[in-house]
C-alpha atoms as a PDB file:
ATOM      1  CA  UNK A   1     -45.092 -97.438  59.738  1.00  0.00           C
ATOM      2  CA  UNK A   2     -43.827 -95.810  62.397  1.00  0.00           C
ATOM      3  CA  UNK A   3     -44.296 -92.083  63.257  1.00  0.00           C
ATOM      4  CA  UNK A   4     -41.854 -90.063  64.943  1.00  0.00           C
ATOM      5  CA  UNK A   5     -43.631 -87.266  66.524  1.00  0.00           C
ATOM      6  CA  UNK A   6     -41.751 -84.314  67.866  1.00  0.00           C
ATOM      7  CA  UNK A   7     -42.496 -82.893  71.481  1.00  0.00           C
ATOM      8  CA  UNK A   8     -43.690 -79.917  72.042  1.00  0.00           C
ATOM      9  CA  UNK A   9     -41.024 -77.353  73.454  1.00  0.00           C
ATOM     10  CA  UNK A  10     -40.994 -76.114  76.966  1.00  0.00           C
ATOM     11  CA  UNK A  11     -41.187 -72.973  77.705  1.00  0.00           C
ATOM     12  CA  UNK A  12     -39.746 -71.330  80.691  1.00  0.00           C
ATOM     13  CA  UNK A  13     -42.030 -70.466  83.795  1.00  0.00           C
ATOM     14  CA  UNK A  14     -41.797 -66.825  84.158  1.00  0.00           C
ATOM     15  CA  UNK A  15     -40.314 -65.346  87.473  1.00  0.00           C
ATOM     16  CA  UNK A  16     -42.647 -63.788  88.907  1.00  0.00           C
ATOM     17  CA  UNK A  17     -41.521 -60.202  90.285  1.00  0.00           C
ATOM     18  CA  UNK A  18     -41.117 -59.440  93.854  1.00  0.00           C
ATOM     19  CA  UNK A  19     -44.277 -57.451  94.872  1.00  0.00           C
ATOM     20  CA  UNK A  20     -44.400 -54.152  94.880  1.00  0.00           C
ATOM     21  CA  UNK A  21     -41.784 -53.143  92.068  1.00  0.00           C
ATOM     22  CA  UNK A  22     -41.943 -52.772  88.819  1.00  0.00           C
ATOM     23  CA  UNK A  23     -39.480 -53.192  86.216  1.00  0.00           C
ATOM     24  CA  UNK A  24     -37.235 -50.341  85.289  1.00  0.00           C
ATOM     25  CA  UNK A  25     -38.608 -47.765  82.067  1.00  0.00           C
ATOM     26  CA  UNK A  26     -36.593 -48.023  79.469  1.00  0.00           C
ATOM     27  CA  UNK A  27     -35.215 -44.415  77.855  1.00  0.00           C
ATOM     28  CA  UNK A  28     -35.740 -43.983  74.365  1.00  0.00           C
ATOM     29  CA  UNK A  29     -33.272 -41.365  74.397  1.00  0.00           C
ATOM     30  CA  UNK A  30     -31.264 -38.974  76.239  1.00  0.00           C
ATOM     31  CA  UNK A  31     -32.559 -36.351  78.430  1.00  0.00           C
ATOM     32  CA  UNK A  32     -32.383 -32.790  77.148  1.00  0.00           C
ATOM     33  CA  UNK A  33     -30.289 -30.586  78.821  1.00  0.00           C
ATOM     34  CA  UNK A  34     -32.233 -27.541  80.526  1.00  0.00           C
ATOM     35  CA  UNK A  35     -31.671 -24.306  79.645  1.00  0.00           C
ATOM     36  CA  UNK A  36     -30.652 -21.601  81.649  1.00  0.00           C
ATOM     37  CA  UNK A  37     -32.076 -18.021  80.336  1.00  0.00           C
ATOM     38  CA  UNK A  38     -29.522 -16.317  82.356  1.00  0.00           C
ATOM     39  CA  UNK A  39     -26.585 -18.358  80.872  1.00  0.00           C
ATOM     40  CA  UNK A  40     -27.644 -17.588  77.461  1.00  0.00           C
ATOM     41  CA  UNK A  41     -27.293 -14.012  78.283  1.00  0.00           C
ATOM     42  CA  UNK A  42     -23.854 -14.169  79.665  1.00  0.00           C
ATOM     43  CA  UNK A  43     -22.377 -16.212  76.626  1.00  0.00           C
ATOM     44  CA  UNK A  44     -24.157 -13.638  74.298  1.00  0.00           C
ATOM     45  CA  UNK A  45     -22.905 -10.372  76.438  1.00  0.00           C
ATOM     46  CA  UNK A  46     -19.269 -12.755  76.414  1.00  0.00           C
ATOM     47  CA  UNK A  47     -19.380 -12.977  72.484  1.00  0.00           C
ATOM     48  CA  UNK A  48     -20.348  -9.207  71.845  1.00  0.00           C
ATOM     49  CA  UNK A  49     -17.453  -8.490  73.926  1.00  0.00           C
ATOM     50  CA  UNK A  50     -15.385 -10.246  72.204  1.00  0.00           C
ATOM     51  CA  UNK A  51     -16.436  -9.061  68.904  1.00  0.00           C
ATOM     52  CA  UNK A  52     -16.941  -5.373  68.961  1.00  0.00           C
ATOM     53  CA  UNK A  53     -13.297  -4.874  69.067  1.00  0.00           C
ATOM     54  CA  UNK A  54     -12.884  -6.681  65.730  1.00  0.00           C
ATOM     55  CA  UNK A  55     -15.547  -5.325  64.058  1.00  0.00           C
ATOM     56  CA  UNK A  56     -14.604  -1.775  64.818  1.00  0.00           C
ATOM     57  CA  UNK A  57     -11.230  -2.632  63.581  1.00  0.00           C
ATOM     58  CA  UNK A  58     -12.517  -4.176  60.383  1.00  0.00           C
ATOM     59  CA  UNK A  59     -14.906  -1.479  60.192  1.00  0.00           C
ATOM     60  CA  UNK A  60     -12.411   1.545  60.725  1.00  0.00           C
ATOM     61  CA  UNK A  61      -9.889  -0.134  57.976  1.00  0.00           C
ATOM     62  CA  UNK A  62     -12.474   0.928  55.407  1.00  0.00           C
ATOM     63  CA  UNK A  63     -12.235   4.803  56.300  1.00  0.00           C
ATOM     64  CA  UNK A  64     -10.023   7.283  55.335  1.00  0.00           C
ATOM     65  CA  UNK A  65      -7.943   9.913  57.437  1.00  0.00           C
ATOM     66  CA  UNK A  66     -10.457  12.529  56.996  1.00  0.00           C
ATOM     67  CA  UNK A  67     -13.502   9.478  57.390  1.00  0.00           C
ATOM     68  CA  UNK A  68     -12.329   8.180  60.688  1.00  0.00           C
ATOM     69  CA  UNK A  69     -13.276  11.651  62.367  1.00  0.00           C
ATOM     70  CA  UNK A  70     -16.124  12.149  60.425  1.00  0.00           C
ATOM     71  CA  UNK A  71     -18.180   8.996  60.740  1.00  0.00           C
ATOM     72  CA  UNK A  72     -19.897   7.189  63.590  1.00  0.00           C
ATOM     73  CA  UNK A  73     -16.882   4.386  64.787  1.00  0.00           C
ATOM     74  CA  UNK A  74     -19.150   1.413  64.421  1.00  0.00           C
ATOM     75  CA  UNK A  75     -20.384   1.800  60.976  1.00  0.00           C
ATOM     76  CA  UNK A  76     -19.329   2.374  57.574  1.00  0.00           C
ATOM     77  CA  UNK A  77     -18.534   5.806  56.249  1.00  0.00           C
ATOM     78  CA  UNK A  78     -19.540   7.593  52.889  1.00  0.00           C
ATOM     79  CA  UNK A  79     -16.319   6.182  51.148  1.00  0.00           C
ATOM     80  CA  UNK A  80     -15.244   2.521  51.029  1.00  0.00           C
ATOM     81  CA  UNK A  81     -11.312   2.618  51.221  1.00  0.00           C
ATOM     82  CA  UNK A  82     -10.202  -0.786  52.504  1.00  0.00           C
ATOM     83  CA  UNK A  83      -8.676  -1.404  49.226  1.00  0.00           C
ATOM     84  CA  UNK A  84      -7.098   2.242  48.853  1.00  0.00           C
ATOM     85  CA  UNK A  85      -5.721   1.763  52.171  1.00  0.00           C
ATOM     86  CA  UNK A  86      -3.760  -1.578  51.912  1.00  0.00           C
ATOM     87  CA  UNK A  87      -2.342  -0.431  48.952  1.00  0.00           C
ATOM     88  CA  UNK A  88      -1.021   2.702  51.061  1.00  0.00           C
ATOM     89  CA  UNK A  89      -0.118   0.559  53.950  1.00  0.00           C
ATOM     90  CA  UNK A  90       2.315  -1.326  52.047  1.00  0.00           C
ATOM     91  CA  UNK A  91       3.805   1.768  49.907  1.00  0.00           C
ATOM     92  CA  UNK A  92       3.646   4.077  52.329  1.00  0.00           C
ATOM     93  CA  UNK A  93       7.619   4.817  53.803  1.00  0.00           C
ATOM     94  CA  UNK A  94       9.401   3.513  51.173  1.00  0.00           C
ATOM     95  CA  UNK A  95       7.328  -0.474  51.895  1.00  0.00           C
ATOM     96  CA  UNK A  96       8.974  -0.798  55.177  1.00  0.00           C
ATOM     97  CA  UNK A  97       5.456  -2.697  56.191  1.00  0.00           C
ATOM     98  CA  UNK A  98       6.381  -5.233  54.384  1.00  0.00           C
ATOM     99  CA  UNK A  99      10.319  -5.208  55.672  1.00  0.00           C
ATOM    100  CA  UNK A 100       8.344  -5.167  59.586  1.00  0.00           C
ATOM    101  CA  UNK A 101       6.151  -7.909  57.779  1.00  0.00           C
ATOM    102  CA  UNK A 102       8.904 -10.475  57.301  1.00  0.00           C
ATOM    103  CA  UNK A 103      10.617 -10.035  60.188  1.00  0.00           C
ATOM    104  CA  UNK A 104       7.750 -10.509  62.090  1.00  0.00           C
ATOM    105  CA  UNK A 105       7.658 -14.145  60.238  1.00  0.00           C
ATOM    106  CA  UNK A 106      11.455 -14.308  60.999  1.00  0.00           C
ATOM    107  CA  UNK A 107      10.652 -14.518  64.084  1.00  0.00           C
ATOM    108  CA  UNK A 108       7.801 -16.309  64.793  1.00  0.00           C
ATOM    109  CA  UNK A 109       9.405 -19.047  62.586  1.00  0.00           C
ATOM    110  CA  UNK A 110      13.117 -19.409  64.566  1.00  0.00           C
ATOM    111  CA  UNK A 111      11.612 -17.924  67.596  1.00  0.00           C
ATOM    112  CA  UNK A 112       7.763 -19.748  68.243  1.00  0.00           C
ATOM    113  CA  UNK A 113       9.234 -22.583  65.719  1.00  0.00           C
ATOM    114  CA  UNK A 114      12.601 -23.687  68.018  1.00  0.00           C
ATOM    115  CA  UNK A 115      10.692 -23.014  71.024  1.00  0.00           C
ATOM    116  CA  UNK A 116       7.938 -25.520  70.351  1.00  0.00           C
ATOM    117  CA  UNK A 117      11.103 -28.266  69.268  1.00  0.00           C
ATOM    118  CA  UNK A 118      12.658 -27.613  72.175  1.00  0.00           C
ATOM    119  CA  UNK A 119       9.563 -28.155  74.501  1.00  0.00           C
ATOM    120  CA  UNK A 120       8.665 -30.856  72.754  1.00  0.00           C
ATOM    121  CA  UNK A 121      12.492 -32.844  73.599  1.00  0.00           C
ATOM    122  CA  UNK A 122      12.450 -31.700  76.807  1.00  0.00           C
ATOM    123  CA  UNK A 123       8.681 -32.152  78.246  1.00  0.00           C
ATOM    124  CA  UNK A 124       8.933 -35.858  76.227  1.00  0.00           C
ATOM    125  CA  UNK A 125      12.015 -36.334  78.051  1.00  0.00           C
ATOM    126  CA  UNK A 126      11.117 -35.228  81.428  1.00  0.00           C
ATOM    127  CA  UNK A 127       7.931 -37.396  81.009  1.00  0.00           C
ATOM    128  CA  UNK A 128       9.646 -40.560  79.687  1.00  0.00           C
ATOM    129  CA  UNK A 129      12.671 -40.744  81.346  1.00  0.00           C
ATOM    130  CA  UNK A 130      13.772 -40.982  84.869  1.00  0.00           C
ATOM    131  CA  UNK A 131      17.384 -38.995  86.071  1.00  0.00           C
ATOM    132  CA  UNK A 132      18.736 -37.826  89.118  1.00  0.00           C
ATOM    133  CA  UNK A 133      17.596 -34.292  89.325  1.00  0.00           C
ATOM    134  CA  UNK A 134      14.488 -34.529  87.831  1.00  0.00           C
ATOM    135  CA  UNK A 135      11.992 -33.352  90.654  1.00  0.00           C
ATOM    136  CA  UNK A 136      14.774 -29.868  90.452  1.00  0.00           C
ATOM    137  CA  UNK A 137      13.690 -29.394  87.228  1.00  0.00           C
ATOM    138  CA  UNK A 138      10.492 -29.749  87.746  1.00  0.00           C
ATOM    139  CA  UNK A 139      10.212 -26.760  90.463  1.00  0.00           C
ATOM    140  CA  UNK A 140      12.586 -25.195  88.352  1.00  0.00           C
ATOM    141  CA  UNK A 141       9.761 -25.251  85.771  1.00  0.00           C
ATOM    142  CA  UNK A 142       7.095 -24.421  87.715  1.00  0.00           C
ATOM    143  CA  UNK A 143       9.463 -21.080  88.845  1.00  0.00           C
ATOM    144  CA  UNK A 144      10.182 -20.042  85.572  1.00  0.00           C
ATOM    145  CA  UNK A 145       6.287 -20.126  84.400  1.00  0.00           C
ATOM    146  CA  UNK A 146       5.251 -18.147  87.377  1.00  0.00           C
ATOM    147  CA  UNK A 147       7.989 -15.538  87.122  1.00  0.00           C
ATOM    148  CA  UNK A 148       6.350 -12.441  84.204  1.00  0.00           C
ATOM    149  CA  UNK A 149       8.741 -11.876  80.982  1.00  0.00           C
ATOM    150  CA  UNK A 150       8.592  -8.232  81.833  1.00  0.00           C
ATOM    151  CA  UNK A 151      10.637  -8.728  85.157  1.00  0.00           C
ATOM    152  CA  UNK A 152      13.347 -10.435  83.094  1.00  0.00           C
ATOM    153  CA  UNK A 153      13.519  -7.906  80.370  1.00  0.00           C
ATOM    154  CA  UNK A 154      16.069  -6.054  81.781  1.00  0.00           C
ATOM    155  CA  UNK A 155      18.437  -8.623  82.948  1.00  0.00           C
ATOM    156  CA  UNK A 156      17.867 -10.236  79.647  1.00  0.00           C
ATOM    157  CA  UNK A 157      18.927  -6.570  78.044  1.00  0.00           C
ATOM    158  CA  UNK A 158      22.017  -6.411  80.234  1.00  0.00           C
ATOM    159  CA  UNK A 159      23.849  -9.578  79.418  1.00  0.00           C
ATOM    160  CA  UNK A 160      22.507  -9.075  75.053  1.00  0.00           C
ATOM    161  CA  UNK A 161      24.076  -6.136  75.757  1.00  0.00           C
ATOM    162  CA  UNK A 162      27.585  -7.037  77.126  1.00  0.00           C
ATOM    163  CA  UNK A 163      27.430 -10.056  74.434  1.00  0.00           C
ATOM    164  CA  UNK A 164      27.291  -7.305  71.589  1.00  0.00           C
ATOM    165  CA  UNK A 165      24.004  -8.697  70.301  1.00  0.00           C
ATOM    166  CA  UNK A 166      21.410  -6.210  70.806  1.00  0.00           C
ATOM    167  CA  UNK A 167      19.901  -4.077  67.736  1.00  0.00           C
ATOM    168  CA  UNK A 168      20.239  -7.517  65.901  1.00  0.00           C
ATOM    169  CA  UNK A 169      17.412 -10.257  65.716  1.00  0.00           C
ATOM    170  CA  UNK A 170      18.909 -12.344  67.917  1.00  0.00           C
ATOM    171  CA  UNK A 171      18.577 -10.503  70.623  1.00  0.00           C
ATOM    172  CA  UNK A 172      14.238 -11.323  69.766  1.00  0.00           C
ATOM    173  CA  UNK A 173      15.155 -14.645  68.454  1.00  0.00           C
ATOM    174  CA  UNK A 174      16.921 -15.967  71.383  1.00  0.00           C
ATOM    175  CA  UNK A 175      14.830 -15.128  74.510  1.00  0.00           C
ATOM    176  CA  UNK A 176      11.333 -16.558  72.527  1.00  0.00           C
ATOM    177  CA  UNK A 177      13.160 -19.894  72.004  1.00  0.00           C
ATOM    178  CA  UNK A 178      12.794 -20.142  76.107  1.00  0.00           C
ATOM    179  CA  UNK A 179       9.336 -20.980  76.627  1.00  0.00           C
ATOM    180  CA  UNK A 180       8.290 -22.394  80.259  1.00  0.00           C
ATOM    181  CA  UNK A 181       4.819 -23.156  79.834  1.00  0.00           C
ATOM    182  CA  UNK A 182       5.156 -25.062  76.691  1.00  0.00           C
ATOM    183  CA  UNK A 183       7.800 -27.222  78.650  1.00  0.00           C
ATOM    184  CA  UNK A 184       5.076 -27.596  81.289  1.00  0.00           C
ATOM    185  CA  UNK A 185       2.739 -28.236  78.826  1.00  0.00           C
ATOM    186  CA  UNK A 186       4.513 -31.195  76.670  1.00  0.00           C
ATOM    187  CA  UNK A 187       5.788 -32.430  80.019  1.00  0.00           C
ATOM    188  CA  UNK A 188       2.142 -33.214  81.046  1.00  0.00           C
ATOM    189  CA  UNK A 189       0.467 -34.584  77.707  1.00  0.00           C
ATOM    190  CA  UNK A 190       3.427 -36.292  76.776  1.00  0.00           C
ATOM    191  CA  UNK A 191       2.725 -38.231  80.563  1.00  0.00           C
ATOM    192  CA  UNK A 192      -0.823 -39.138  79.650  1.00  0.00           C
ATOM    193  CA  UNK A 193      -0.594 -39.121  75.898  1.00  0.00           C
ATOM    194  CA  UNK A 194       2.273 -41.958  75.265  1.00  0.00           C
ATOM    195  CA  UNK A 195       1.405 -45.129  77.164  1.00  0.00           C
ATOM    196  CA  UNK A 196       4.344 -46.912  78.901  1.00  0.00           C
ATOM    197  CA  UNK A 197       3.478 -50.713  77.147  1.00  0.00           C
ATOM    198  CA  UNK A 198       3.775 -49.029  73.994  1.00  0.00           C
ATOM    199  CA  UNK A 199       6.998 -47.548  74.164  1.00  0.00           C
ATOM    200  CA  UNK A 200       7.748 -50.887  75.752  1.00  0.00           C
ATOM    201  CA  UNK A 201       6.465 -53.289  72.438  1.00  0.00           C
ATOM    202  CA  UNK A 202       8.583 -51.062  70.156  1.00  0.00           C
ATOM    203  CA  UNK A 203      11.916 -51.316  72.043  1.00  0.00           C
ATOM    204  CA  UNK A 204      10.812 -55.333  71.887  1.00  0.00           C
ATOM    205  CA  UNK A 205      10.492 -54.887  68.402  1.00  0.00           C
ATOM    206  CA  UNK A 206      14.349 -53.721  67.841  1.00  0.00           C
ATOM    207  CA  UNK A 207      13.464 -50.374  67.484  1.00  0.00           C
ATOM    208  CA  UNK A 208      15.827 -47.650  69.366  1.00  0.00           C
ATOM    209  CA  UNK A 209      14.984 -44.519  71.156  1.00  0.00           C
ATOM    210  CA  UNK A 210      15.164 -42.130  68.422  1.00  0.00           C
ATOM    211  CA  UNK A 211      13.019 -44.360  66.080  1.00  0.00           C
ATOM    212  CA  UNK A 212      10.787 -45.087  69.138  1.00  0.00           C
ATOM    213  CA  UNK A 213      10.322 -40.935  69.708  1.00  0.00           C
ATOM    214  CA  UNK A 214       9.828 -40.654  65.806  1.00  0.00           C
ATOM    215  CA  UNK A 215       7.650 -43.208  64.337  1.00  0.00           C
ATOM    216  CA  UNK A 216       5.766 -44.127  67.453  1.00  0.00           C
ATOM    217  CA  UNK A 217       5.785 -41.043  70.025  1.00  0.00           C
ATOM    218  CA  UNK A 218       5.998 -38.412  67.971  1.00  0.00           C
ATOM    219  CA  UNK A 219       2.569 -38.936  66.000  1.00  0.00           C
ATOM    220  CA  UNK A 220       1.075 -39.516  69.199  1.00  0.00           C
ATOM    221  CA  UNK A 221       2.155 -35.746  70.578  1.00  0.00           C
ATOM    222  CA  UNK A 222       0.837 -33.948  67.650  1.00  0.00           C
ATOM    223  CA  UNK A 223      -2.490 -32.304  69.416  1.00  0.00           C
ATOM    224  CA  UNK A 224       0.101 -30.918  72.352  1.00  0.00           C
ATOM    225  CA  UNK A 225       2.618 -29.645  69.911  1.00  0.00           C
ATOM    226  CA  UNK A 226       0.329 -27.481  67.784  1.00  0.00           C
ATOM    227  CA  UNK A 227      -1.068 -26.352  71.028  1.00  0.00           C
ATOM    228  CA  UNK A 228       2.186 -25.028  72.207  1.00  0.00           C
ATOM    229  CA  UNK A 229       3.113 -23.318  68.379  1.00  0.00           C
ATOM    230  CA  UNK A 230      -0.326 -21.658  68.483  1.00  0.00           C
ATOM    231  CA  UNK A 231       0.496 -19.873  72.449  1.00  0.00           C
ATOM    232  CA  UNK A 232       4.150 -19.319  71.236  1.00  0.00           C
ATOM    233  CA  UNK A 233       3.351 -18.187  67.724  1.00  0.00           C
ATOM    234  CA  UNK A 234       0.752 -15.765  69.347  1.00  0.00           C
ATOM    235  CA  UNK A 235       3.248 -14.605  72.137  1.00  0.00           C
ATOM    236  CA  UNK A 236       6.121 -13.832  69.631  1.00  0.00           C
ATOM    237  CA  UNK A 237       3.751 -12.257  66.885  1.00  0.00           C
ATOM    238  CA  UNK A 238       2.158  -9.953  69.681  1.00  0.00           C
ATOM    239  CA  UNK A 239       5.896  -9.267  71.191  1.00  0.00           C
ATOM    240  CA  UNK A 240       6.020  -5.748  72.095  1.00  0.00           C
ATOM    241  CA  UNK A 241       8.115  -4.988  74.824  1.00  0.00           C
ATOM    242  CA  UNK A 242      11.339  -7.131  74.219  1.00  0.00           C
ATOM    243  CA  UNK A 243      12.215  -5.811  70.654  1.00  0.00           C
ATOM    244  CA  UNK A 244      11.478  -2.415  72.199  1.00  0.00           C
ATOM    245  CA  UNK A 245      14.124  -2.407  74.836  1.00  0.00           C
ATOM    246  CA  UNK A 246      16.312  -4.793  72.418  1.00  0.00           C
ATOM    247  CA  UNK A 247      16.144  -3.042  68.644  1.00  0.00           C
ATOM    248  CA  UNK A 248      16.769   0.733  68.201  1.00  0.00           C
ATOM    249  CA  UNK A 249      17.357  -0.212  63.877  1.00  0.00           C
ATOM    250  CA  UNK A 250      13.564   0.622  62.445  1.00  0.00           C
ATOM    251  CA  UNK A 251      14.491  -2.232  59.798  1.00  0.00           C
ATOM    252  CA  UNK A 252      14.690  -4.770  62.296  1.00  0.00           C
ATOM    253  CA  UNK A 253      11.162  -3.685  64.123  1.00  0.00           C
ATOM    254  CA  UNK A 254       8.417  -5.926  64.202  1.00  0.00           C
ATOM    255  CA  UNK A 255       4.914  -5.447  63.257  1.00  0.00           C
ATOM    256  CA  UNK A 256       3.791  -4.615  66.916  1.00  0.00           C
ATOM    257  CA  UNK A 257       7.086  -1.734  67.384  1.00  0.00           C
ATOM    258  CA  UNK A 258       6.306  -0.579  63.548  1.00  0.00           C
ATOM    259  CA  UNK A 259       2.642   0.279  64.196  1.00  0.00           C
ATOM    260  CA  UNK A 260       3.282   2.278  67.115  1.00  0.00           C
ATOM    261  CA  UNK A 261       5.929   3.968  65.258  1.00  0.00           C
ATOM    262  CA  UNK A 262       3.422   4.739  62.973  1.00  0.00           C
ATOM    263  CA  UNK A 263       0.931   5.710  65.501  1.00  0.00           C
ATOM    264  CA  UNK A 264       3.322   7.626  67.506  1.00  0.00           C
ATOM    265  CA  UNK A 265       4.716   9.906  64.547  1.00  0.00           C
ATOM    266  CA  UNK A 266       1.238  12.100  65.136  1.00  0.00           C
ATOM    267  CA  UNK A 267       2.114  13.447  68.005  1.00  0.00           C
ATOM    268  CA  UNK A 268       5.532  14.929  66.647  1.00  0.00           C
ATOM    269  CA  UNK A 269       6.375  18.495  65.947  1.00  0.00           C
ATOM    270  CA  UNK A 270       5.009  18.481  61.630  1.00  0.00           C
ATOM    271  CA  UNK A 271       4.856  14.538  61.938  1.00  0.00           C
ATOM    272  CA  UNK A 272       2.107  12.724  59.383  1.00  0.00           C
ATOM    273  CA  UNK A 273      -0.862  11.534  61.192  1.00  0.00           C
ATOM    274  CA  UNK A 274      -1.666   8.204  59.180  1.00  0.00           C
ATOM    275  CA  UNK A 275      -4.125   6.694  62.052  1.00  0.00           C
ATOM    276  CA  UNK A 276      -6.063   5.311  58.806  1.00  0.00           C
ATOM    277  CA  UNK A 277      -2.464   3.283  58.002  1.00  0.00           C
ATOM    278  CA  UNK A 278      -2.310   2.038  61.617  1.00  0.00           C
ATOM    279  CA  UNK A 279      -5.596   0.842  61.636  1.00  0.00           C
ATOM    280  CA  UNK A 280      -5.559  -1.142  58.370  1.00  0.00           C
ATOM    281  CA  UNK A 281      -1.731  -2.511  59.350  1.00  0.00           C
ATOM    282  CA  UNK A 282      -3.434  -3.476  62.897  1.00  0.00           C
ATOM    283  CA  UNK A 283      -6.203  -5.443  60.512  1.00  0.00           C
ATOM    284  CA  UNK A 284      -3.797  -6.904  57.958  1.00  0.00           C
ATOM    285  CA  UNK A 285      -1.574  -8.081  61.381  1.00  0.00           C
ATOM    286  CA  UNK A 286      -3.742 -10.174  62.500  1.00  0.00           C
ATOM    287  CA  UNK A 287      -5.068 -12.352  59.540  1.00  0.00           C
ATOM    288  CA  UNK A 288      -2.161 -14.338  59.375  1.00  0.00           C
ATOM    289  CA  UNK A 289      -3.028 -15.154  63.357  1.00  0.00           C
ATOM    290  CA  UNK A 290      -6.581 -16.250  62.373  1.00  0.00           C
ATOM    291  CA  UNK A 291      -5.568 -18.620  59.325  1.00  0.00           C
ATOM    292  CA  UNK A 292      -3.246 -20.367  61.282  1.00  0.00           C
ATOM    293  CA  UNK A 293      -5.745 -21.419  63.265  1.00  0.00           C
ATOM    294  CA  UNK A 294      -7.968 -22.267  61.217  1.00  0.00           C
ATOM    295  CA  UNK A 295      -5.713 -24.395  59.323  1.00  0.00           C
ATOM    296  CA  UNK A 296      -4.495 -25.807  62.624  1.00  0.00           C
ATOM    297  CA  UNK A 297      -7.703 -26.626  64.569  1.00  0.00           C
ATOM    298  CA  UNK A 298      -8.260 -29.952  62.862  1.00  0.00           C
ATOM    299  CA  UNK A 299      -4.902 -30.916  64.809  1.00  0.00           C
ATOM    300  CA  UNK A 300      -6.357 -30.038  68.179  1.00  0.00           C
ATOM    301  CA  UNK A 301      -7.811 -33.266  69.228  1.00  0.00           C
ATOM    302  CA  UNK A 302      -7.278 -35.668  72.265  1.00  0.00           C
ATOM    303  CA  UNK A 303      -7.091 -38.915  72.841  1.00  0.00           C
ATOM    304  CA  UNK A 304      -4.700 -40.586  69.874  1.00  0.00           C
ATOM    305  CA  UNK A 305      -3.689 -42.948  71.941  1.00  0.00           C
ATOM    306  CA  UNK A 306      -6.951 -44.384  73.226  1.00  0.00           C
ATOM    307  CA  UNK A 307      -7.757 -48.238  72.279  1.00  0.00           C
ATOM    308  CA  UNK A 308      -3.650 -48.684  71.149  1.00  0.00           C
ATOM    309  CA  UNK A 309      -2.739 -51.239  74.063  1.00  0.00           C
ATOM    310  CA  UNK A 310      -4.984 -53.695  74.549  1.00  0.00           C
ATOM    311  CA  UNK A 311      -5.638 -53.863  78.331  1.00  0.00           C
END
């Protein structure tokens, strides 16, 4: 019989390393950031800035006339009216709070709403798209953002006027569907966010512009276009000095002219002083602000389009 007898495996002379250095460490994890005892400081004296306001406001809506004067501003008083004084907010003047209520939404819906379409067709197309003209626009653009809305108030008032449309909600519509920055904006993500080759594969596919700016672009610009509904939705919510110079009709006011209406009563000969109502209309103004974005801060991310052409 005849044995077969395996050999014994080789095994590879080791390198020896050049004297003098030794092999990297490896990291078992990364390094900590250091903390900076000043920085802490700052971000804390930041927050508390930012947050006395509110609580003062959400503090003061639970006080009555008689408790605002009476009680320290920055704590509760002896009474807890928050209830009491919603329930007056809306009531009080026949429920024109809740008239100034929905036209506030009026316009923040056509206004903020047609805005954020129309930056969205235009900075996509400015991005996408190449036309004689399109380096005007752009400094156009960059004019119109750096010019304030106050400086164009009155021009704006002049030609509503000789139109016939002022005292009317277009004359607030209108001028918030014009928004600069959110053309800016789009223009810029819509550049980085929507890759060339893929707008490329679906027009190889058969599929047209509109479809391609639908089904494929569209999802893509998401993050940017809830970005630019949050800054226009703020901007016309917070509108104060356009439906002022625009709306003399206290059905058509806003939240922001209503309140100061309110506010301003006080200092009339025998006017109401209802500073308890102003406070808890203030409050109640700006919880629809805060859901939104909550409910929208899930859209605010970057990056969709990363890993969707194969390089």
């Amino acid at each position: 019989m005849t044995s077969s007898t395996t050999a014994p495996a080789r095994s590879r002379p080791r390198t020896p390393s050049p004297a003098g250095l030794r092999p990297p460490r490896r990291r078992h994890g990364p390094a900590r950031p250091r903390r900076s005892v000043l920085l802490t400081v700052l971000t804390w004296l930041v927050v508390l800035y930012a947050l006395l306001p509110l609580a003062w406001l959400v503090i003061s809506a639970t006080k009555t006339q008689a408790g605002l004067a009476s009680s320290f501003g920055l704590w509760f008083g002896d009474d807890f009216a928050l209830w009491d004084n919603i329930v007056q907010t809306f009531s009080y003047d026949g429920g024109v709070f809740g008239r100034w209520l929905l036209n506030t939404l009026l316009y923040v819906v056509l206004g903020a709403g047609g805005a954020t379409l129309l930056a969205v067709l235009g900075g996509y197309a400015l991005a996408k798209f190449d036309f004689p003209g399109r380096r005007a626009v752009f400094a156009v653009v960059i004019g119109a953002v750096a010019v304030p809305g106050t400086a164009l108030a009155v021009p704006t008032f002049l030609m509503f006027s000789s139109m016939g449309l002022t005292d009317t909600p277009w004359a607030v519509i209108i001028p918030s569907l014009v928004s600069p920055f959110g053309l800016y904006l789009m223009w810029v993500f819509a550049t980085e966010a929507i890759p060339a080759e893929l707008m490329e594969a679906a027009r190889v596919d058969g599929a047209g512009e509109l479809r391609t700016f639908v089904q494929v672009c569209l999802p893509l610009l998401a993050p940017g276009m809830v970005t630019v509904l949050l800054f226009t939705m703020v901007q016309t919510w917070n509108n104060y000095f356009l439906p002022l110079i625009m709306l003399k009709n206290a059905d058509w006011y806003p939240l922001t002219l209503g309140l100061n209406h309110w506010n301003a009563q006080a200092r009339t000969a025998g006017g109401e002083p209802v500073f308890h109502l102003v406070i808890t209309g203030s409050l109640l103004t700006i919880v629809p602000l805060v859901a939104a974005f909550l409910l929208l801060q899930k859209h605010w991310q970057s990056g969709l389009a990363a890993g969707s052409v194969k390089e």
